[in-house]
N, C-alpha and C. Protein backbone atom coordinates (compact mmCIF):
# COMPACT_ATOMS: atom_id res chain seq x y z
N UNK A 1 188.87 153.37 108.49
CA UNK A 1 189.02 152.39 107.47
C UNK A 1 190.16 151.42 107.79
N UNK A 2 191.38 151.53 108.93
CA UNK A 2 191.86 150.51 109.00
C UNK A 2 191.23 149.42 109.61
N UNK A 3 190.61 149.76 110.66
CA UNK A 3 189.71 148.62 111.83
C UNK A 3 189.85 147.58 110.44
N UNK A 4 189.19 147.54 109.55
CA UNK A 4 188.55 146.79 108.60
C UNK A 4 189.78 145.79 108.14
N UNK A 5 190.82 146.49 107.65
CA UNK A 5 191.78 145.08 107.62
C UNK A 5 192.05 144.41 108.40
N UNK A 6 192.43 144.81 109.85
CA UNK A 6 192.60 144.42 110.55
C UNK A 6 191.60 143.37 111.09
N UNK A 7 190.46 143.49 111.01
CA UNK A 7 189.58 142.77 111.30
C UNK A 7 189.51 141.37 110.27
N UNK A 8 190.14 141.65 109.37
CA UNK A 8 189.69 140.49 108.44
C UNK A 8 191.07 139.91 108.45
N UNK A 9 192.14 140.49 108.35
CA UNK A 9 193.29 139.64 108.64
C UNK A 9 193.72 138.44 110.09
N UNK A 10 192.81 139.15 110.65
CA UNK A 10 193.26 138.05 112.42
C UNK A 10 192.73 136.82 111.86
N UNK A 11 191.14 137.22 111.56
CA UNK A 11 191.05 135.37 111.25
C UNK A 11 191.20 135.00 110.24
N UNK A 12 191.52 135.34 109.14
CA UNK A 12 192.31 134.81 108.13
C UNK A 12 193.70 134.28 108.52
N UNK A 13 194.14 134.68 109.23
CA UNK A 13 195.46 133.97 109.80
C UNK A 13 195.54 132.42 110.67
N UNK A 14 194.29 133.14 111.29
CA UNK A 14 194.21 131.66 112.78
C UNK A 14 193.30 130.41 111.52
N UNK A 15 192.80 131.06 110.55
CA UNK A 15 192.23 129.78 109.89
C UNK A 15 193.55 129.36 109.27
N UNK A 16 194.53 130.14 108.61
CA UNK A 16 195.79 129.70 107.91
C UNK A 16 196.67 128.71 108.84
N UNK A 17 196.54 129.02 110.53
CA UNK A 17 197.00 128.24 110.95
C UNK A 17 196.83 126.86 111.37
N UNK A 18 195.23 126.89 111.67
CA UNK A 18 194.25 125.85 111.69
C UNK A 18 194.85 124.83 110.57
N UNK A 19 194.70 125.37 109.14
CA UNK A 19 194.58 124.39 108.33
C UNK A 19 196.27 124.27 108.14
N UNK A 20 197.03 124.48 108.32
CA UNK A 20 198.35 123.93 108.35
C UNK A 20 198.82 122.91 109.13
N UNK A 21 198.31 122.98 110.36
CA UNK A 21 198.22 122.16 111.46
C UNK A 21 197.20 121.00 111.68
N UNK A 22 196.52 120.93 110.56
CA UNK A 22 195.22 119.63 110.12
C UNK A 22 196.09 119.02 109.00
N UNK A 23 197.10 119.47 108.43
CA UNK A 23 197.47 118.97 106.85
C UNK A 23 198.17 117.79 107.22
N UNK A 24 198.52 116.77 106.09
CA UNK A 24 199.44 115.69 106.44
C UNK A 24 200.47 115.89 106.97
N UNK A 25 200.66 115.05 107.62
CA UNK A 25 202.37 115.19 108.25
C UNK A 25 203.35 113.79 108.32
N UNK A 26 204.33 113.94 108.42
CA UNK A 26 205.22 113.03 107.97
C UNK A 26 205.02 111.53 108.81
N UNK A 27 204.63 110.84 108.66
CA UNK A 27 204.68 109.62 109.88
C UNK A 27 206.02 109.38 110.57
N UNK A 28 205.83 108.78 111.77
CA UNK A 28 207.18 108.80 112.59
C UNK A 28 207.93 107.37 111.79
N UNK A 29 209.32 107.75 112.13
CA UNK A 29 210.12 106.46 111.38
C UNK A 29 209.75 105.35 112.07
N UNK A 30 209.65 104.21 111.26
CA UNK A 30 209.15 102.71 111.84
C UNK A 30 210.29 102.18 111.75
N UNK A 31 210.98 101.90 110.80
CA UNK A 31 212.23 100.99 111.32
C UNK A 31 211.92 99.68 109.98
N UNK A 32 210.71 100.67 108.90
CA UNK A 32 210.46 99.17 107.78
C UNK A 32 211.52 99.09 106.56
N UNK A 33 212.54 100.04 106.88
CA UNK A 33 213.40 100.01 105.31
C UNK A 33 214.63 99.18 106.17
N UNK A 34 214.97 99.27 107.83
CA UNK A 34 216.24 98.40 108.02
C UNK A 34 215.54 97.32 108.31
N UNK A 35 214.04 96.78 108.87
CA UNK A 35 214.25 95.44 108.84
C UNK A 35 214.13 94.34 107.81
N UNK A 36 213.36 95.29 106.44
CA UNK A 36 213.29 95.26 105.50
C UNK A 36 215.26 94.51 104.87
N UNK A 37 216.02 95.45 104.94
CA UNK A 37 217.13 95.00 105.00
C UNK A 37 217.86 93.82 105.67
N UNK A 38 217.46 93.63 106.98
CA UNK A 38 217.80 92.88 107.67
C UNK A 38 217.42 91.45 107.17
N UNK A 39 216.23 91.34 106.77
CA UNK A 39 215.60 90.30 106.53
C UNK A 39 216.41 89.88 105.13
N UNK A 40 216.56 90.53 104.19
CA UNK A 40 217.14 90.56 103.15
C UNK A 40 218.78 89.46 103.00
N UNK A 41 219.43 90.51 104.28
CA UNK A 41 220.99 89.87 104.67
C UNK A 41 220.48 88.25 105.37
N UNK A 42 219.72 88.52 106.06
CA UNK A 42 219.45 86.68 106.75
C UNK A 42 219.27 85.74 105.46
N UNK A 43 218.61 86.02 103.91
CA UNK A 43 217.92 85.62 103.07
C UNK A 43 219.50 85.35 102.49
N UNK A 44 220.52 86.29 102.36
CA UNK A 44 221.77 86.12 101.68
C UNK A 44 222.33 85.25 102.45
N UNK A 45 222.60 85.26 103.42
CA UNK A 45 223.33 84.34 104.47
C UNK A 45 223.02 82.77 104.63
N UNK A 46 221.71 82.49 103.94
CA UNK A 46 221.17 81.04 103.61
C UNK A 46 220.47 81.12 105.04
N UNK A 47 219.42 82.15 105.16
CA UNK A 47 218.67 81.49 106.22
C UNK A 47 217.91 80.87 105.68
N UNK A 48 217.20 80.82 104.81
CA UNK A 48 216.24 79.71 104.19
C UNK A 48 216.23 78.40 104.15
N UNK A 49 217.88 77.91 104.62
CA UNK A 49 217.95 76.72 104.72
C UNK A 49 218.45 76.65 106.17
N UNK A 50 218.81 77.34 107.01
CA UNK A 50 219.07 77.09 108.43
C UNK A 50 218.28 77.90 109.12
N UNK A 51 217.18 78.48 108.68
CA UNK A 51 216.37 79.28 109.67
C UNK A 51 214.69 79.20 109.47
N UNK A 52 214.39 78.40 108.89
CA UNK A 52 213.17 78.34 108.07
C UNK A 52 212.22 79.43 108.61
N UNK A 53 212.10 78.61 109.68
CA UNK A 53 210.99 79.63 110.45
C UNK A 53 211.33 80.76 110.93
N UNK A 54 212.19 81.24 111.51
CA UNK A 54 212.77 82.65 111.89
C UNK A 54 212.51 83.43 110.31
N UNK A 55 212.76 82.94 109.72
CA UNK A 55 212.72 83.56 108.16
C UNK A 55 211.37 84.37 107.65
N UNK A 56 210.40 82.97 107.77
CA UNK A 56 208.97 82.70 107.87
C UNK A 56 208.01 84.07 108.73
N UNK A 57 209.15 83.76 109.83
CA UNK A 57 207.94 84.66 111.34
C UNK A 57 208.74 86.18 111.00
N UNK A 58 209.89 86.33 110.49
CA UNK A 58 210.41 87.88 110.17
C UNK A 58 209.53 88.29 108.78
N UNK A 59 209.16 87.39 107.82
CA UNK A 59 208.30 88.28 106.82
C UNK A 59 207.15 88.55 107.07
N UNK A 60 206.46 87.35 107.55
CA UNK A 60 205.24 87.58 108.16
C UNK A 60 205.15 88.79 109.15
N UNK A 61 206.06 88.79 110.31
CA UNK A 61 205.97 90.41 110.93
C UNK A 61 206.00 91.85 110.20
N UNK A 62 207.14 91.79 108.91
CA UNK A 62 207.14 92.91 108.37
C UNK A 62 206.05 93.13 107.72
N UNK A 63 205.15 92.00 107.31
CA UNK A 63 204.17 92.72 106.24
C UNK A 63 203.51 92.77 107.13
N UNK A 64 202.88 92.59 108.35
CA UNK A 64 202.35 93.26 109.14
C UNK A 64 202.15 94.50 109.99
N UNK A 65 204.07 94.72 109.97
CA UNK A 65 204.50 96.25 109.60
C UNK A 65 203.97 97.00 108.93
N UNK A 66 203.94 96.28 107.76
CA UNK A 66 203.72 97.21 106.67
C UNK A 66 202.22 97.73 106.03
N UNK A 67 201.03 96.42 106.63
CA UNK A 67 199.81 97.07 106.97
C UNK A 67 199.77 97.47 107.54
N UNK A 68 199.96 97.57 109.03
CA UNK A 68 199.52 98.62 110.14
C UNK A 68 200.12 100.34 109.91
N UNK A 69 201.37 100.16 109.15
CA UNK A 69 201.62 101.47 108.92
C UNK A 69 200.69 101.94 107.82
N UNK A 70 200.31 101.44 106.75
CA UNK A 70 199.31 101.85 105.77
C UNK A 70 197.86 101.99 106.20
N UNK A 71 197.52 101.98 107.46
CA UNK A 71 196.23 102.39 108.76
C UNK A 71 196.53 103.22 109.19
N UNK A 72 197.91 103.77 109.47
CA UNK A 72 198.27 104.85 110.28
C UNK A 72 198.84 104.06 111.72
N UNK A 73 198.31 103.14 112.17
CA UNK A 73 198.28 102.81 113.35
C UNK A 73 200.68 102.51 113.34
N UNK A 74 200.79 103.54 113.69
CA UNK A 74 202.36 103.40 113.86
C UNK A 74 203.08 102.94 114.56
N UNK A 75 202.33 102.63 116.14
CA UNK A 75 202.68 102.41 117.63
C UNK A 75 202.57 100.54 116.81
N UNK A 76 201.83 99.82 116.59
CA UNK A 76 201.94 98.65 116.34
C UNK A 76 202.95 98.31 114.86
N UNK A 77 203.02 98.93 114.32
CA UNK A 77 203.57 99.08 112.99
C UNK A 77 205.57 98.93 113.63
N UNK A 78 205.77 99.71 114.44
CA UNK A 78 206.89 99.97 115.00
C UNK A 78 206.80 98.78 115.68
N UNK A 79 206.14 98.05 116.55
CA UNK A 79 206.45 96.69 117.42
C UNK A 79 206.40 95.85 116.18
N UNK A 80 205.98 95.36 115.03
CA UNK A 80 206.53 94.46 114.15
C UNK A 80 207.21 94.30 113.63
N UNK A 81 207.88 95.99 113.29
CA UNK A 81 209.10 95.94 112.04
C UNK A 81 210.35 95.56 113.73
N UNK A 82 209.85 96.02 114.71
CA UNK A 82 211.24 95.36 115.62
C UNK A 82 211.32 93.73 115.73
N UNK A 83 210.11 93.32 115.58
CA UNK A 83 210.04 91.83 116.26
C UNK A 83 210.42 91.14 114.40
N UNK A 84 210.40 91.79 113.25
CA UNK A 84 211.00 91.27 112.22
C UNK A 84 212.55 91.49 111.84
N UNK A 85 213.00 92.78 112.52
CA UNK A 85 214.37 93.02 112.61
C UNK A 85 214.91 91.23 113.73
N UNK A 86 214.77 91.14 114.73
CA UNK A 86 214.71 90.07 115.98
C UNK A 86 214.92 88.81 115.27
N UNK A 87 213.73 88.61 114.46
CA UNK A 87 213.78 87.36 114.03
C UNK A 87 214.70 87.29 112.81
N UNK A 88 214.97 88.20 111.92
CA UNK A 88 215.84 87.94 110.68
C UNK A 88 217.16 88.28 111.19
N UNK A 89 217.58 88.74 112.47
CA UNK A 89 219.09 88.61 112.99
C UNK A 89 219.32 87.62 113.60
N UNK A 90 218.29 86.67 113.90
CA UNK A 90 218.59 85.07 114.85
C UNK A 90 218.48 84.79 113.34
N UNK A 91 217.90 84.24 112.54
CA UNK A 91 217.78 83.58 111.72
C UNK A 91 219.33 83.78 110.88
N UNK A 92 219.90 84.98 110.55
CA UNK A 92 221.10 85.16 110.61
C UNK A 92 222.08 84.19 111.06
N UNK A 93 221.95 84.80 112.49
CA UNK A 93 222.83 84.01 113.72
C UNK A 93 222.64 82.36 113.57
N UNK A 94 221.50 81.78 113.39
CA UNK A 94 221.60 80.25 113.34
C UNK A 94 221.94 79.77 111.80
N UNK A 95 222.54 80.92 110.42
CA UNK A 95 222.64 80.45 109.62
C UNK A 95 223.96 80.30 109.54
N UNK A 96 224.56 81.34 110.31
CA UNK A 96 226.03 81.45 110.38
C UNK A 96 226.34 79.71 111.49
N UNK A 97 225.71 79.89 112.34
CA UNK A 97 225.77 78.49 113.21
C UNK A 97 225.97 77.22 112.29
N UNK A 98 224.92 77.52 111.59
CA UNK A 98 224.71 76.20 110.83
C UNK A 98 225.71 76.18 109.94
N UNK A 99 226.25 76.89 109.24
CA UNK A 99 227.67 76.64 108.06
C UNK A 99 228.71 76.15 108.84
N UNK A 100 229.06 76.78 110.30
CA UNK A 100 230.18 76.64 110.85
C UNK A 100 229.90 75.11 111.36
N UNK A 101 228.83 74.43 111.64
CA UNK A 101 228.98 73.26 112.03
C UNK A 101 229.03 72.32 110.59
N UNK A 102 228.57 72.67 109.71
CA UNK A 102 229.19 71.84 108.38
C UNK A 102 230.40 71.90 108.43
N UNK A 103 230.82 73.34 108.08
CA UNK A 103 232.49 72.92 108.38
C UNK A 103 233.25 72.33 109.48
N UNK A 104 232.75 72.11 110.48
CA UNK A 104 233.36 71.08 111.68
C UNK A 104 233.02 69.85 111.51
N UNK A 105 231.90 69.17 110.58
CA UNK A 105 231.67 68.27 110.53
C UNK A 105 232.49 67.60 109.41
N UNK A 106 232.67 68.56 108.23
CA UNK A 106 233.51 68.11 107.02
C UNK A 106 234.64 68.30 107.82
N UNK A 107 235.59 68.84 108.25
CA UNK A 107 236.75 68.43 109.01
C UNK A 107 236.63 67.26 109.88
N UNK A 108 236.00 66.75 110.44
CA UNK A 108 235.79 65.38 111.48
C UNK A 108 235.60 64.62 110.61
N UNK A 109 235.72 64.41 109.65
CA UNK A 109 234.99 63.59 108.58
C UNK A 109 236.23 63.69 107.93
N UNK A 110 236.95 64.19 107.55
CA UNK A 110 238.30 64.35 106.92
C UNK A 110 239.28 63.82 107.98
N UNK A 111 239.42 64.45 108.99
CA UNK A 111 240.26 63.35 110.17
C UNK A 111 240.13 62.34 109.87
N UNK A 112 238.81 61.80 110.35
CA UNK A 112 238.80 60.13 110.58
C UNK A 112 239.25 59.92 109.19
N UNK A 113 238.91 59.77 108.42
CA UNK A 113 239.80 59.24 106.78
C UNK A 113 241.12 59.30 106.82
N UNK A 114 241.77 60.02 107.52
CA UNK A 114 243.07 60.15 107.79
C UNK A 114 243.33 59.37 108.71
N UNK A 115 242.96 59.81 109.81
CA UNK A 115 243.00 58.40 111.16
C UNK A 115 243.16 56.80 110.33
N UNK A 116 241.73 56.53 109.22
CA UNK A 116 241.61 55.36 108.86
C UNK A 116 243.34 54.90 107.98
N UNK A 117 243.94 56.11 106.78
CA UNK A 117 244.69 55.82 106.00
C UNK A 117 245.81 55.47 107.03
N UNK A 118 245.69 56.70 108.18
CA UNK A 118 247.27 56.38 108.33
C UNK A 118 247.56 55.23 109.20
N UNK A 119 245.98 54.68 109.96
CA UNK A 119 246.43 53.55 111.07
C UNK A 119 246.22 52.21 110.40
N UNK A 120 245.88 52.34 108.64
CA UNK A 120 245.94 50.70 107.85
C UNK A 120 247.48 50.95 107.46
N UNK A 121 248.11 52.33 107.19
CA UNK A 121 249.61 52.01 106.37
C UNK A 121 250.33 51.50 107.19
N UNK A 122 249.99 52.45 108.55
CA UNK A 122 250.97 51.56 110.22
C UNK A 122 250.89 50.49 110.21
N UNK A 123 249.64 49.58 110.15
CA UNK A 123 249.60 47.92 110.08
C UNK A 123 250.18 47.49 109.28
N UNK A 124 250.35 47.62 108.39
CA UNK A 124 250.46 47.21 106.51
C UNK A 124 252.01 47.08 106.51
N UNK A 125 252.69 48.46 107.19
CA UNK A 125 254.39 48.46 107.71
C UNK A 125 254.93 47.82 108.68
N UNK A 126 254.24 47.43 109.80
CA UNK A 126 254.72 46.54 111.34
C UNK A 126 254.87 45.28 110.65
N UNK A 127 255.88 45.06 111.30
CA UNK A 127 256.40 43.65 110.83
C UNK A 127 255.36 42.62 111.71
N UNK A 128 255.16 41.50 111.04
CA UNK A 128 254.34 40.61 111.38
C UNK A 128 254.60 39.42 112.08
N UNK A 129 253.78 38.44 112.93
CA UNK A 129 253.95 38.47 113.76
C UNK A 129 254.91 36.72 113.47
């Protein structure tokens, strides 16, 4: 009478393992919650006005991320959320560009006004001719 458990426990087991090993499993990390973020900080940083398109081509990639991961297909899912991380850190980078050349331009622009005041008071003071 043992044969008998024994017999019914082996494959009760290898099916227990079967179906554990068919069950869902965690998908591999894609990288959609930091570029998700990333995109976010370019959006704070005023890429919208110095990055249009970098802006544009980083959402458009993530939600493409973000279908292909909802297919399963993860291997492409992972090449978009990188190429949307890419584009919302240039878009970044040319927003930071772009403030810093306003402010070089409002300083050059403040010189010369100065240049202008101080080289009419110089005339205005030289004794004449």
């Amino acid at each position: 009478m043992t044969l008998m458990p024994a017999k019914i426990y082996r494959p009760v087991a290898v099916l227990c393992v079967l179906l554990a090993a068919c069950g869902p499993t965690k998908p591999p990390p894609m990288g959609l919650e930091d570029a998700s973020a990333r995109l976010q900080a370019a959006r704070d940083a005023g890429a919208s006005t110095y990055a249009p398109l970098e802006v544009r081509s980083a959402e458009e990639r993530l939600s493409a991320a973000r279908a292909a991961a909802g297919k399963g297909d993860y291997d492409v899912a992972i090449q978009f959320a990188q190429e949307s991380r890419a584009n919302s850190d240039l878009a970044q980078a040319k927003s930071r560009l772009g403030k810093a050349r306003e402010k070089v331009e409002a300083r050059t622009r403040e010189n010369a006004q100065l240049r202008e005041d101080l080289g009419g008071n110089a005339d205005a003071g030289a004794p004449g001719p």
